[in-house]
Protein backbone atom coordinates (compact mmCIF):
# COMPACT_ATOMS: atom_id res chain seq x y z
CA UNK A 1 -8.11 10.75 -17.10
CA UNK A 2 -9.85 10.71 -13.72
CA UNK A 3 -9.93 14.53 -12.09
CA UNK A 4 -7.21 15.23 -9.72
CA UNK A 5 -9.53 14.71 -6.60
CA UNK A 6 -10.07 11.52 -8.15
CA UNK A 7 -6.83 10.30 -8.48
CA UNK A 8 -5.70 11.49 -4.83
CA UNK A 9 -8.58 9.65 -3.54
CA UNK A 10 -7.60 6.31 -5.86
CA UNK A 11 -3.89 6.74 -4.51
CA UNK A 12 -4.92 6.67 -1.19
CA UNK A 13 -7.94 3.58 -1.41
CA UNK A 14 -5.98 1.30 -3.44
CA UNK A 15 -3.56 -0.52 -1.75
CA UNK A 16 -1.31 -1.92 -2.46
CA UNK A 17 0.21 1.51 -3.65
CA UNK A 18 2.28 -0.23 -6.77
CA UNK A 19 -0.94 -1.76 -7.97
CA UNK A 20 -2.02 1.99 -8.93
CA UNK A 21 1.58 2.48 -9.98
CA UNK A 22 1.00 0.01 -12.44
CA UNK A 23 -1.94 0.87 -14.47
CA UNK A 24 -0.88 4.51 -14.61
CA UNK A 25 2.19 3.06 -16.35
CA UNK A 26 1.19 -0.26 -18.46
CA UNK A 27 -1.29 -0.38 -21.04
CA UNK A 28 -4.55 -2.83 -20.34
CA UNK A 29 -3.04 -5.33 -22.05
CA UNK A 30 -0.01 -5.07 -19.97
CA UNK A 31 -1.54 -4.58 -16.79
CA UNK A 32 -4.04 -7.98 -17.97
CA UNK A 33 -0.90 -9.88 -18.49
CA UNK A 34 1.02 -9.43 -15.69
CA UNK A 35 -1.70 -11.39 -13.37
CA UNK A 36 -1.68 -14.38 -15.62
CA UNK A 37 -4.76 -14.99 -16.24
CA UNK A 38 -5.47 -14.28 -12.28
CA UNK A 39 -8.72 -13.12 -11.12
CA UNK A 40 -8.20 -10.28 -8.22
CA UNK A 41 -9.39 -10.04 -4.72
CA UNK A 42 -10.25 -6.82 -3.24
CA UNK A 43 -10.38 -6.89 0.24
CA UNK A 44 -11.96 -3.93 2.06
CA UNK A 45 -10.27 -2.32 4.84
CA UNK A 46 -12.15 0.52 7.06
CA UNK A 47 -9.30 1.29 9.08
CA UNK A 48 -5.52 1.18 7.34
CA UNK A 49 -4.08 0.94 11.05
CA UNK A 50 -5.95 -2.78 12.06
CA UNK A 51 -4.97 -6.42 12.25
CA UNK A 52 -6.35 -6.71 8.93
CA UNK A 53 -4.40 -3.87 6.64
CA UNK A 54 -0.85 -5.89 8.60
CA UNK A 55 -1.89 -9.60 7.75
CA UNK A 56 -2.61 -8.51 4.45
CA UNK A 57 0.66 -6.87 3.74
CA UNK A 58 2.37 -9.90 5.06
CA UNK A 59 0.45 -11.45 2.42
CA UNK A 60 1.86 -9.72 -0.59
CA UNK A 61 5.40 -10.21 1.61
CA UNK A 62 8.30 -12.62 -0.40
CA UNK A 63 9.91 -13.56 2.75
CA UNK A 64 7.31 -14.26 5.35
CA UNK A 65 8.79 -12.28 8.44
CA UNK A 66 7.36 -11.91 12.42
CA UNK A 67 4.56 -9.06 12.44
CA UNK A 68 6.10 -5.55 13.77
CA UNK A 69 2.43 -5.31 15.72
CA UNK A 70 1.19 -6.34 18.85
CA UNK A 71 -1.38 -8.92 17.90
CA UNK A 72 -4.67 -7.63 19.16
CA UNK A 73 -6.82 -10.52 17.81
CA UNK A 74 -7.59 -13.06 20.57
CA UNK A 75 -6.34 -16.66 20.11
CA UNK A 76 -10.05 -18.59 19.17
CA UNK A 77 -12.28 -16.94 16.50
CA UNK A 78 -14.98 -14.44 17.56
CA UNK A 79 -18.77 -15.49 16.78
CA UNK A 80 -20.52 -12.81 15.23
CA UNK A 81 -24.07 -12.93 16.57
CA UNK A 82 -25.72 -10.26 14.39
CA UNK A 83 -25.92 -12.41 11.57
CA UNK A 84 -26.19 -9.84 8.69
CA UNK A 85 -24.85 -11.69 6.00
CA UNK A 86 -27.03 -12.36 3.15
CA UNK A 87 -29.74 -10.10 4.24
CA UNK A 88 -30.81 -8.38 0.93
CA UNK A 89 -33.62 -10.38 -0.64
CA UNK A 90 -32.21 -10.08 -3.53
CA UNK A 91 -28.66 -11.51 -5.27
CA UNK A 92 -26.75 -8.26 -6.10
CA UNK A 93 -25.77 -7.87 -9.78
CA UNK A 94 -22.46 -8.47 -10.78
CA UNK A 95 -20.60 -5.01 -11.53
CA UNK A 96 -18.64 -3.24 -13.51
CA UNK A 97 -15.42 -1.35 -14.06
CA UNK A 98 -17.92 1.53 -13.38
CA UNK A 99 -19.23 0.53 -10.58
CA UNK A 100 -16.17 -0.87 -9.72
CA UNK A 101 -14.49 2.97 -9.56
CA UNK A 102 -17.73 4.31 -7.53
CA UNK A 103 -16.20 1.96 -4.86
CA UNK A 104 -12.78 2.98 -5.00
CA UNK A 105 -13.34 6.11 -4.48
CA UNK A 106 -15.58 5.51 -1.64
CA UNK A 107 -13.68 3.43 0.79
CA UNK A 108 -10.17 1.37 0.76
CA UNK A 109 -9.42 -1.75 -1.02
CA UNK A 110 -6.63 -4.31 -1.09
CA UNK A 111 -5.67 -6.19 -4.23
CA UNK A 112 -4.55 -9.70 -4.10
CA UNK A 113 -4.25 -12.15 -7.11
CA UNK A 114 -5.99 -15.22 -6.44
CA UNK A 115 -3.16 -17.43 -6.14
CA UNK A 116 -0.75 -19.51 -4.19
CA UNK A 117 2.18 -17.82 -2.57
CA UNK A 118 5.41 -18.82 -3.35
CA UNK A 119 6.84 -19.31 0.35
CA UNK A 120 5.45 -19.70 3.71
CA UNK A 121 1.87 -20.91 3.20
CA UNK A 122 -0.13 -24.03 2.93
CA UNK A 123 0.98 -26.43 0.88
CA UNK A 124 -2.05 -27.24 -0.87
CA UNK A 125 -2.02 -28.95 -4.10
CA UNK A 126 -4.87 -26.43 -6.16
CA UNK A 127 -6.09 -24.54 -3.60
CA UNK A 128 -5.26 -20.78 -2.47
CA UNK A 129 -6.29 -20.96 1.13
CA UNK A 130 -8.20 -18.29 2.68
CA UNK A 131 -8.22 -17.48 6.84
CA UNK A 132 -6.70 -15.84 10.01
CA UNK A 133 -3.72 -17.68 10.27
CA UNK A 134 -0.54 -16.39 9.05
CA UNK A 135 0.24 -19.45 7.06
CA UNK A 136 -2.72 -18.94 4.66
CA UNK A 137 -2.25 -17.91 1.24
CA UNK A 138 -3.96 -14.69 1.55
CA UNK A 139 -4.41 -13.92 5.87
CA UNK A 140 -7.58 -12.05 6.90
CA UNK A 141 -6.61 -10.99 10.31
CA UNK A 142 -9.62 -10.38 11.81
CA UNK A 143 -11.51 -11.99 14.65
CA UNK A 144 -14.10 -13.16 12.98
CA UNK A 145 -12.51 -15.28 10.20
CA UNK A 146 -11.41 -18.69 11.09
CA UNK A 147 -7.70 -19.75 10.97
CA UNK A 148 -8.38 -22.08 8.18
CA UNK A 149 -11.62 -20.06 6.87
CA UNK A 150 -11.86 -21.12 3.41
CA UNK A 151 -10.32 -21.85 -0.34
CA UNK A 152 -10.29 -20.91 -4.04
CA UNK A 153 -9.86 -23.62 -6.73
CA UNK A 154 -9.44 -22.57 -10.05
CA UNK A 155 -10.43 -24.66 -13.06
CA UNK A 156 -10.29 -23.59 -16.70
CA UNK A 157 -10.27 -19.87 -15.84
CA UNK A 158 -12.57 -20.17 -14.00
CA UNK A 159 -12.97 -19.27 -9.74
CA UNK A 160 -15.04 -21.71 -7.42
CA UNK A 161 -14.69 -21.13 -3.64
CA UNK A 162 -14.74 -23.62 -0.84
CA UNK A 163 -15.91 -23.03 3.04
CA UNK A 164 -13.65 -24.65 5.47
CA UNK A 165 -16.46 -25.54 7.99
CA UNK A 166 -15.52 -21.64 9.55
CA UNK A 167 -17.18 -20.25 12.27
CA UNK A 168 -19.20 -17.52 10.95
CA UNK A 169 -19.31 -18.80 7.16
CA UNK A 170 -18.26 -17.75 3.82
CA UNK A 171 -20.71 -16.24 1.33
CA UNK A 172 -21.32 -14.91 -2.00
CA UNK A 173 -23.49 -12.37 -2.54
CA UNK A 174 -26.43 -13.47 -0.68
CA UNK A 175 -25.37 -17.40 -1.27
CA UNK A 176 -24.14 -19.33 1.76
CA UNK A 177 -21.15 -21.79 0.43
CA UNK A 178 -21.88 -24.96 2.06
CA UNK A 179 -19.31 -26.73 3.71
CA UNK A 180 -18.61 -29.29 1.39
CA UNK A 181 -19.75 -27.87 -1.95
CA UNK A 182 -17.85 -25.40 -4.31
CA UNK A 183 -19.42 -22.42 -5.56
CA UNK A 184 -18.63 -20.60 -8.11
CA UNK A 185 -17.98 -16.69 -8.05
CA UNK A 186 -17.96 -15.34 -11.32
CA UNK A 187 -15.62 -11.66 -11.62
CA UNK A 188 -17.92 -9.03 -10.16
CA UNK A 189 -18.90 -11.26 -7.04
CA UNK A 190 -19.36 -9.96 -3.97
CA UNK A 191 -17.47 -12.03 -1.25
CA UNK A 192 -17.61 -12.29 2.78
CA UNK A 193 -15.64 -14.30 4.88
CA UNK A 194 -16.60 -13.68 8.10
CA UNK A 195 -17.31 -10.27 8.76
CA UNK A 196 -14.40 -8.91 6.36
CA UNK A 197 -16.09 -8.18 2.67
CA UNK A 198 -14.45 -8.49 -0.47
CA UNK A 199 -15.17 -8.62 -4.00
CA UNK A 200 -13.82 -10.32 -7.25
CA UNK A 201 -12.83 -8.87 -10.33
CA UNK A 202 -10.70 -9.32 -13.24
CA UNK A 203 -7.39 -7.82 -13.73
CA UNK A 204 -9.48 -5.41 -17.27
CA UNK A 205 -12.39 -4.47 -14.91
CA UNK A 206 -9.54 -2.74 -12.27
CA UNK A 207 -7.29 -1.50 -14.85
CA UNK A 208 -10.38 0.13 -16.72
CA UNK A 209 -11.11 1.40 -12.82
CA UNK A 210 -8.02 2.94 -11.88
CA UNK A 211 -7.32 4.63 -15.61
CA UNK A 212 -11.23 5.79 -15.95
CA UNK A 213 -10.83 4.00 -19.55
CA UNK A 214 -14.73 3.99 -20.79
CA UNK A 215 -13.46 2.05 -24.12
């Protein structure tokens, strides 16, 4: 088991707090099983008190109720003119579990399952939709992501993701997905929409993170 420093750190970066909850108290297999076959979204959040920590608990929400918060996030997206997506010259490896923990312990994450939600979203036939707007399947509040930023599509286990022509573009790794296209992104991608970065792993890979399970 991970040291005590360890754990308080995990406790406090991996949101949602139940996620944590339930590793520590399923097996892998049972953990695995409970997402279906669902590959997860981490989405990383800096700062637990922004726009983007609310819209994404009002993701994982049942009943889709009015945000508690003043909305600070302006009404049109924000263009990000520093351009720093995709920089490295090289694609970054996928990870794992491993590397996966070094994270975790390093900054905050937010789990989502890549899927649609059951009330108040899009009604999209096959896609979970990605974006700013509170009626997306899994809401990015943050000014740079567009209302309607982007998709996942998921065919035979497998996760391809779609750009909806956003403002400031949806990548993985150092790959631009063209509007248009689907790309796929394999677990261990690396994800940004917008500014707000993410990454991709499978339900095993975060167990075997959370449990520091080497096996």
């Amino acid at each position: 088991m991970l040291a005590t420093i360890e754990q308080r750190r995990l406790e406090k970066h991996l949101l949602p707090t139940v996620i944590l909850a339930r590793a520590r108290a399923q097996s892998c297999a049972a953990f695995t099983r409970g997402f279906h076959g669902t590959l997860i979204l981490l989405v990383r959040v800096d700062d637990l008190q922004s726009d983007l920590r609310t819209g994404l608990d009002e993701s994982t929400a049942e009943v889709p109720a009015p945000s508690q918060t003043r909305d600070r996030i302006a009404f049109s997206t924000a263009l990000d003119p520093e351009e720093v997506h995709g920089t490295p010259s090289t694609p970054p490896e996928p990870f794992d579990h491993l590397e996966l923990r070094k994270r975790l312990l390093g900054t905050s994450y937010f789990a989502l399952p890549i899927k649609k939600r059951e009330v108040g979203a899009k009604p999209f036939a096959g896609k979970v939709s990605v974006g700013r707007a509170r009626n997306n399947d899994i809401v990015l509040r943050h000014p740079t992501v567009s209302k309607m930023h982007a998709w996942f599509e998921i065919d035979a286990g497998r996760v391809f993701v779609g750009d909806a022509r956003s403002k400031n573009r949806t990548w993985i790794g150092t790959e631009l997905v063209r509007v248009g296209e689907l790309s796929l992104a394999p677990p261990g991608s690396e994800l940004r929409f917008g500014r707000v970065a993410a990454l991709l792993v499978s339900a095993d890979a975060l167990w075997r993170a959370a449990i520091d399970d080497d096996r």
